[in-house]
Protein backbone atom coordinates (compact mmCIF):
# COMPACT_ATOMS: atom_id res chain seq x y z
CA UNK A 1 45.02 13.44 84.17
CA UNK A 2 43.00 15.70 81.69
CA UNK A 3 39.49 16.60 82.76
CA UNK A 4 36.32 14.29 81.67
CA UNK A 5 34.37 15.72 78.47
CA UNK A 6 31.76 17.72 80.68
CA UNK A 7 28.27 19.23 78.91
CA UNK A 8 28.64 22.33 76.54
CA UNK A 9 28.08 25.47 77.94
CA UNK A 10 29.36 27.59 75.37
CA UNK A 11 25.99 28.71 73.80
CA UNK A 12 24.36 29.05 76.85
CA UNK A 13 26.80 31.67 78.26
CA UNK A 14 25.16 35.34 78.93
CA UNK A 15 26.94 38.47 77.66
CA UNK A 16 30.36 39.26 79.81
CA UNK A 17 30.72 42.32 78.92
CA UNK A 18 30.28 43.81 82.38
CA UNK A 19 31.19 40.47 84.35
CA UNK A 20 33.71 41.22 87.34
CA UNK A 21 36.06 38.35 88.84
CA UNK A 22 33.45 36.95 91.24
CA UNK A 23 30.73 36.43 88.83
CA UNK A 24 33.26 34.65 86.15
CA UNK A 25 34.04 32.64 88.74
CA UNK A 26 30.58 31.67 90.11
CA UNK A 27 30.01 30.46 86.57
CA UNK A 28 32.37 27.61 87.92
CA UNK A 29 30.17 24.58 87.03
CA UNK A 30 30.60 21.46 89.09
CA UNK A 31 31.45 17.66 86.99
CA UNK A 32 31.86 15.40 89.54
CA UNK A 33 35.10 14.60 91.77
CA UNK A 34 36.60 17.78 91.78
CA UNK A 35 36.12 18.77 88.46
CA UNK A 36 34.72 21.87 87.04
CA UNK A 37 33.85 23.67 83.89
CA UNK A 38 34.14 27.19 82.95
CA UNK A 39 33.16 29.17 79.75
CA UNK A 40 33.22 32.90 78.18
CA UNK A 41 36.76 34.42 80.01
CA UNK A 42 36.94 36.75 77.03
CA UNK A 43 37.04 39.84 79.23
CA UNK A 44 39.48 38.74 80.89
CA UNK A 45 42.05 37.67 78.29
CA UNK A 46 45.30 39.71 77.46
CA UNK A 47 46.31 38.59 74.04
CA UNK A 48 46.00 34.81 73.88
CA UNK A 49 46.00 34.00 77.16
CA UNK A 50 43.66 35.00 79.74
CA UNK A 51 45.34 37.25 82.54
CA UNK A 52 47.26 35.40 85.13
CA UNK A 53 45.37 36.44 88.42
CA UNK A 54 42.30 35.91 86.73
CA UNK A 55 43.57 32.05 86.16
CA UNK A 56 45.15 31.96 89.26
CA UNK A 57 41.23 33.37 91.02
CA UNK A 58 39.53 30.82 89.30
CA UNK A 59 42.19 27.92 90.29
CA UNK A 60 41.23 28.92 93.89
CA UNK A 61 37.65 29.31 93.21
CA UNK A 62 37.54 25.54 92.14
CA UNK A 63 39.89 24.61 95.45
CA UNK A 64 37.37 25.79 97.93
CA UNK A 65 34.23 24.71 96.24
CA UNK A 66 35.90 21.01 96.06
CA UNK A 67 36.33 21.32 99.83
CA UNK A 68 34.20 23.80 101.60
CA UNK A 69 35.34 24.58 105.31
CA UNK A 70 39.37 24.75 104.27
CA UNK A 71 41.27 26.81 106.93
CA UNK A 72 42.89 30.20 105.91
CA UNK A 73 45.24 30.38 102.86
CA UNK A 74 48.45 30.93 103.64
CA UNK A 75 50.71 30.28 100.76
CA UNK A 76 50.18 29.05 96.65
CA UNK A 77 52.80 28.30 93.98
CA UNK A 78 51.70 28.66 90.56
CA UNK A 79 52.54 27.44 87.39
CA UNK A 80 51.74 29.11 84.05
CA UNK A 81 52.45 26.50 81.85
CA UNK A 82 50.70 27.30 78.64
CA UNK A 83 48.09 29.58 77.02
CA UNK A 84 45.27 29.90 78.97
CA UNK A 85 41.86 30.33 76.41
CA UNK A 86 38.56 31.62 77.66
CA UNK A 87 36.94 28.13 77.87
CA UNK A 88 38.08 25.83 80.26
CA UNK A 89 38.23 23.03 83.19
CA UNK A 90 39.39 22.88 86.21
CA UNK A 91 40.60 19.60 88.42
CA UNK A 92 41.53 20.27 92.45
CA UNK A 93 43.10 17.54 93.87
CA UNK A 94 43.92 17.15 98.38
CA UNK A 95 46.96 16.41 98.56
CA UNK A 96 47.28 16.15 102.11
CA UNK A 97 44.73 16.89 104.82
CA UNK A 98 46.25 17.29 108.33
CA UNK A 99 45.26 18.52 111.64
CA UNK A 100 46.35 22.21 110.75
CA UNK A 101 47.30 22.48 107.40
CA UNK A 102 45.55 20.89 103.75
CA UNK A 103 47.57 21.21 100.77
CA UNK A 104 45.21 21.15 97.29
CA UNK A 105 46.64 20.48 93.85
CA UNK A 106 44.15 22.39 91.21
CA UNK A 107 45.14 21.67 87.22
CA UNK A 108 43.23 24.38 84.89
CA UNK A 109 43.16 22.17 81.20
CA UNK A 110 42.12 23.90 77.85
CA UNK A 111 41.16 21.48 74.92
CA UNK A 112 42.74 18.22 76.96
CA UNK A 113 45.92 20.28 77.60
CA UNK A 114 47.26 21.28 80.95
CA UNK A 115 47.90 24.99 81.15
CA UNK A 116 48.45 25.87 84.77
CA UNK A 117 48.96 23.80 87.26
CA UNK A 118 49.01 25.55 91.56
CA UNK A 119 49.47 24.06 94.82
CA UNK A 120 47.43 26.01 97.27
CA UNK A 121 48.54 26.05 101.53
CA UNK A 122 45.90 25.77 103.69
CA UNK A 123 46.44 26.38 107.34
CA UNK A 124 44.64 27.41 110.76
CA UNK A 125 46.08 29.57 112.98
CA UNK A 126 47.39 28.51 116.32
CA UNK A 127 49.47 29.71 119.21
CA UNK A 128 52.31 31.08 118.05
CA UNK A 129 56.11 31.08 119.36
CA UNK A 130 56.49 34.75 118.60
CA UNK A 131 55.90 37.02 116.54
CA UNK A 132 56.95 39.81 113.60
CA UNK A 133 54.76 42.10 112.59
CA UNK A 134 54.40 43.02 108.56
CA UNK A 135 56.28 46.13 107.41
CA UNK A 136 54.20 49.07 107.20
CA UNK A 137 54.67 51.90 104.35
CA UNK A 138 54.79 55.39 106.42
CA UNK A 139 55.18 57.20 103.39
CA UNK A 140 52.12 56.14 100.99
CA UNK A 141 50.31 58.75 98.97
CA UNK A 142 47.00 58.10 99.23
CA UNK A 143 45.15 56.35 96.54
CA UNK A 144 42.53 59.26 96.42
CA UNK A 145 45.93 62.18 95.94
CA UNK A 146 47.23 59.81 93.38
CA UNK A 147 46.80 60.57 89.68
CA UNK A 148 45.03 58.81 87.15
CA UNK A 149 46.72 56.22 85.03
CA UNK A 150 46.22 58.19 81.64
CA UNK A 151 45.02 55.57 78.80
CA UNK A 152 47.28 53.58 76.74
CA UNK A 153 46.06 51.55 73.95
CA UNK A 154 48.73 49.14 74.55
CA UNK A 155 47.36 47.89 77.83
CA UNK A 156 45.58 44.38 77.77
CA UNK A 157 41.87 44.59 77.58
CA UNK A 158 41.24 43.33 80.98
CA UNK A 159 42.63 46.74 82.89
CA UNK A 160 39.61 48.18 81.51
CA UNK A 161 37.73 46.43 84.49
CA UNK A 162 40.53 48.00 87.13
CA UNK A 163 41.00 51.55 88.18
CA UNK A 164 44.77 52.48 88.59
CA UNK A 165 46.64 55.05 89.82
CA UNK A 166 50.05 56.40 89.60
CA UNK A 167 52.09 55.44 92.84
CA UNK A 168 55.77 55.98 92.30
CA UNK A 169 58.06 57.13 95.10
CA UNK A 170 59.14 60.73 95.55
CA UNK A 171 61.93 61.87 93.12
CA UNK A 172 60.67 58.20 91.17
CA UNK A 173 60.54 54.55 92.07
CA UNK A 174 63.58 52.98 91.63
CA UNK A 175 64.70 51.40 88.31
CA UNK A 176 62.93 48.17 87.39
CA UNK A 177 60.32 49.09 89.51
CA UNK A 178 56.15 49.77 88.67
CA UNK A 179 54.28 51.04 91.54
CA UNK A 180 50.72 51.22 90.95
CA UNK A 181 47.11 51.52 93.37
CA UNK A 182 45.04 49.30 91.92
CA UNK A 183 41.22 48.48 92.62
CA UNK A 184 38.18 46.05 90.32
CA UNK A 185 35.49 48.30 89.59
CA UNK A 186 33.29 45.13 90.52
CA UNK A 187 34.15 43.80 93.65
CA UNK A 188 30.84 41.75 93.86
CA UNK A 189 31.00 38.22 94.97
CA UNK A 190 34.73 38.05 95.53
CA UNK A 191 36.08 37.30 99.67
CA UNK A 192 39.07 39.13 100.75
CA UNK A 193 41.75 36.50 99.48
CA UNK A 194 39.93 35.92 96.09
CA UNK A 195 40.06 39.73 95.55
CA UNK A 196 44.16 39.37 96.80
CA UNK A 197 45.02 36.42 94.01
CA UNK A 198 42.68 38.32 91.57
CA UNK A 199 44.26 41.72 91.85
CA UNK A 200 47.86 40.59 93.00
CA UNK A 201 49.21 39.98 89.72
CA UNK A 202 47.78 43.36 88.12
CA UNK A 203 51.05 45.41 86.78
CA UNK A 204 53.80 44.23 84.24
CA UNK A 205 56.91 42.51 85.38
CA UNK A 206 59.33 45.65 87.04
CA UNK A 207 61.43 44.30 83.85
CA UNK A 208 59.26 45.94 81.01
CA UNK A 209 60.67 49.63 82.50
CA UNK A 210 64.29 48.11 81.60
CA UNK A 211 63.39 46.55 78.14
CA UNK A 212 65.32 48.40 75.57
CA UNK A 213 62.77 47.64 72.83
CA UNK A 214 58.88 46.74 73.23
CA UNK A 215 58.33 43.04 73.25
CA UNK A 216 56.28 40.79 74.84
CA UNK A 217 56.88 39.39 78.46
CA UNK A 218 55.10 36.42 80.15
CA UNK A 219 54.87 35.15 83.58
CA UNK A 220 56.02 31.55 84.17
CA UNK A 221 55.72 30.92 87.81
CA UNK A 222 54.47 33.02 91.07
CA UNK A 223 54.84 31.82 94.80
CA UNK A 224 52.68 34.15 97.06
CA UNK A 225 52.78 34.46 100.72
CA UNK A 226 49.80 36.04 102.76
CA UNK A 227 50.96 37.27 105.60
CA UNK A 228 48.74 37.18 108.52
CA UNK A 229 44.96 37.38 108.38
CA UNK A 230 43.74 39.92 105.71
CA UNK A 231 42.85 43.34 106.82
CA UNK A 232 40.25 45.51 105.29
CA UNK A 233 41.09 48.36 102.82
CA UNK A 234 39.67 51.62 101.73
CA UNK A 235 37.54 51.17 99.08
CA UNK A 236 39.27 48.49 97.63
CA UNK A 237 42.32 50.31 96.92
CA UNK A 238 45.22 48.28 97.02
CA UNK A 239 48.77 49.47 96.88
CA UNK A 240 51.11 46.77 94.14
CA UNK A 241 54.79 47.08 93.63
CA UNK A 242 56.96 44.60 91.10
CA UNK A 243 60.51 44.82 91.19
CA UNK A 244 62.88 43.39 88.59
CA UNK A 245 65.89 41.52 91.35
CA UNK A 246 67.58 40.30 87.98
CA UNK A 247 67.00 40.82 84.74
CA UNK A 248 69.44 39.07 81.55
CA UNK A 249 69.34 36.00 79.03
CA UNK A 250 66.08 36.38 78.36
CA UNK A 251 64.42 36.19 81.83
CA UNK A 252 63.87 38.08 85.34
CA UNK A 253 63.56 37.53 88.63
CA UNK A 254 60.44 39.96 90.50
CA UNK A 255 59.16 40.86 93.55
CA UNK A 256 55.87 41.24 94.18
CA UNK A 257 54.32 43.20 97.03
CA UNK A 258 50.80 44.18 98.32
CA UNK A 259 49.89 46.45 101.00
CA UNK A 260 46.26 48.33 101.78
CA UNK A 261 45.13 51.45 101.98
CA UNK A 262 46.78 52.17 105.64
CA UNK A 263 50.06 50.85 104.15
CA UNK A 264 50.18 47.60 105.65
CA UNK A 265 52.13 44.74 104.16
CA UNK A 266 49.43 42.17 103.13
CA UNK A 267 51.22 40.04 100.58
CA UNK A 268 54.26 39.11 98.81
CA UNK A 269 55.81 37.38 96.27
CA UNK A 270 58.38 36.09 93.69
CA UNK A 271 57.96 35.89 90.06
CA UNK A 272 59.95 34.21 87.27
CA UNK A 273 59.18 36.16 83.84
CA UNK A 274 59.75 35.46 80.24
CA UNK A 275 61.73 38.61 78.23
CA UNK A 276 61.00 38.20 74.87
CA UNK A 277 61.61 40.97 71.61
């Protein structure tokens, strides 16, 4: 159901002209059962629509402040299912709460309207029946011997608070493929798995290297797996990879990975993008 009116914040909200992740989403402000109002994204947009980790950051944000003491994430599926605008409210919803694992339901609205909608896996570790450990990349570059991303005015507006570096394999990544190291330049106030669905949906579809002419691409849906518990990284360097699987009528299939600074898978998903032009 659409969110409650809740009190007007807009001309109350400070300057966010230097506000990182963590900050925009400590500006979360509580309305009762679950509900939550947040104001002045505008740093964070990319065209008319405010970027999709951002969304998907401030989703979770609202998830654990509804219900503090959750057990690790594990696993989210989200929905981008409209615009989402720089002022808006947030509803998380449990699902199910069971011995080990809590599903949550969180619906971000914008003017009534539902514009994403993400259901977040929630579960505590236990003794496992074996075991796999996550791929490691031998073969990484550092982020500190990789160049500069050199400016381009075509990037959304919300880069600007990310530092990224050129990562492609040697003799060049493969073709649909963007490899990028990626760190915020604010990393204040953001835990380990904020900073993952913050930063995890950084680059452009693998897709936009096939595109024959420039047009505009959109993200539709994104399942993300952690995998394990999260281990520390240098700096905050993180290495991402998206890979166009399919691309044709319009749409395309990517994979999305995540590893640290030692090269150590951390995260990975699947992405279902718009084509447009």
């Amino acid at each position: 159901m659409p969110p409650a009116d809740g009190p007007d914040l807009v001309e109350t909200a400070p300057s966010e002209a230097d506000m990182g992740l963590g900050a925009l989403a400590a500006r979360l402000v509580p309305l009762g059962e679950g509900r939550f109002r947040l104001d002045g994204a505008e740093g964070w947009m990319q065209g008319r629509t405010m970027y999709g980790g951002a969304a998907a950051s401030i989703a979770y944000a609202a998830a654990i402040k509804a219900f503090p003491g959750l057990p690790p994430l594990r696993a989210a599926q989200v929905g981008f299912v409209a615009p989402v605008g720089e002022h808006l409210e947030a509803e998380a919803v449990m699902l199910r709460q069971g011995r080990s694992v809590s599903q949550i339901e969180t619906s971000l609205y914008c003017e009534g309207t539902l514009v994403q909608r993400t259901l977040w896996l929630f579960g505590a570790g236990r003794t496992s029946n074996g075991s796999i450990t996550a791929a490691r990349d031998e073969g990484l570059t550092s982020p500190e011997d990789s160049p500069n991303l050199g400016k381009n005015e075509m990037a959304p507006a919300f880069t600007a608070r990310m530092d990224l570096r050129r990562a492609d394999l040697p003799g060049g990544s493969p073709p649909g493929t963007i490899r990028r190291w990626v760190r915020f330049k604010d990393r204040s106030g953001l835990d380990p798995v904020s900073e993952l669905v913050g930063i995890g949906d950084a680059l452009p579809p693998g897709s936009a290297r096939a595109m024959e002419r420039q047009g505009p691409i959109s993200s539709i849906t994104w399942a993300l797996t952690i995998l394990g518990d999260v281990p520390p990284t240098r700096e905050g360097w993180w290495l991402l990879e998206t890979r166009s699987n399919h691309m044709g009528e319009g749409f395309s299939s990517e994979t999305l990975r995540l590893w640290n600074s030692e090269g150590v898978e951390v995260m990975r998903g699947l992405q279902s993008v718009a084509v447009f032009g």
